[in-house]
Protein backbone atom coordinates (compact mmCIF):
# COMPACT_ATOMS: atom_id res chain seq x y z
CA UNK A 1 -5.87 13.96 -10.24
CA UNK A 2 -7.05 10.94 -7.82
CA UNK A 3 -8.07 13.23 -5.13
CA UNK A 4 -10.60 15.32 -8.08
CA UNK A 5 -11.54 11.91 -9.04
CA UNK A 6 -12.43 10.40 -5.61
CA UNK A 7 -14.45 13.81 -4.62
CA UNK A 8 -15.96 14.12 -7.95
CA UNK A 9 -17.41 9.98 -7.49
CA UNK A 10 -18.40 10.83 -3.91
CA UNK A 11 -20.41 14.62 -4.60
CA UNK A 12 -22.35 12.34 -7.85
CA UNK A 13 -23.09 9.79 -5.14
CA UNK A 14 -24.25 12.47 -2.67
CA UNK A 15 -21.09 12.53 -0.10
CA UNK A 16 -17.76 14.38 0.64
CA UNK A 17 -15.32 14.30 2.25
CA UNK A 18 -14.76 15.49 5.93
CA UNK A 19 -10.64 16.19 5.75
CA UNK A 20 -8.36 19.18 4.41
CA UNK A 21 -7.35 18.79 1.11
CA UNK A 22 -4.02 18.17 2.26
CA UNK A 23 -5.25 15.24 3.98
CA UNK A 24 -6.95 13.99 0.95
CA UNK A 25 -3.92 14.50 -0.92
CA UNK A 26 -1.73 13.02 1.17
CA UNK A 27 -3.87 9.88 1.36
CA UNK A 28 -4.15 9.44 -2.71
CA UNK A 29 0.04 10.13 -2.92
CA UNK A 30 0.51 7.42 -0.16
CA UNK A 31 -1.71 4.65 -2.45
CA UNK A 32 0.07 6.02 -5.97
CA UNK A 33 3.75 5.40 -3.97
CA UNK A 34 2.92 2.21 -2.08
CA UNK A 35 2.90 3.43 1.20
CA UNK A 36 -0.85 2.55 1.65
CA UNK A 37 -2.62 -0.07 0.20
CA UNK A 38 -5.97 -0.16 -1.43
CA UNK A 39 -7.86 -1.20 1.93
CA UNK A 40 -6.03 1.20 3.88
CA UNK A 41 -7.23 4.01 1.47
CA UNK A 42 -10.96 2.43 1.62
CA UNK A 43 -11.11 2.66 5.61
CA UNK A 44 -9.59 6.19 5.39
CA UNK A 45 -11.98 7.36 2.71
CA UNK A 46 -14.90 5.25 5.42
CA UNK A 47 -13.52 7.67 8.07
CA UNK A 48 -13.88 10.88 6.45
CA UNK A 49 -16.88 10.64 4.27
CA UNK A 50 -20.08 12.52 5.19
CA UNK A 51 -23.36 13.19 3.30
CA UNK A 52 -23.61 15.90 1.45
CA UNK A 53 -25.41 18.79 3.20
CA UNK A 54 -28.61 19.80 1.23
């Protein structure tokens, strides 16, 4: 459900995301357990997001 939710907020804000959805996944299960923290999640979501093509 976050992963839906963070590429639904970035495609009405005209970006995606530039990773697998396994990536993406992995990244939102890592905040919801504690492995990775809310700024660690920002700088990964900084990495991988890309304007939307047009």
């Amino acid at each position: 459900m976050a992963h839906a939710a963070l590429e639904t907020f970035l495609v009405l804000n005209g970006h995606e995301l530039a990773a697998s959805v396994d990536d993406a996944q992995r990244a939102t299960l890592a905040l919801a357990s504690g492995d990775l923290s809310r700024e660690q999640l920002a700088a990964w979501v900084e990495r991988h997001v890309i304007p939307l093509a047009r």
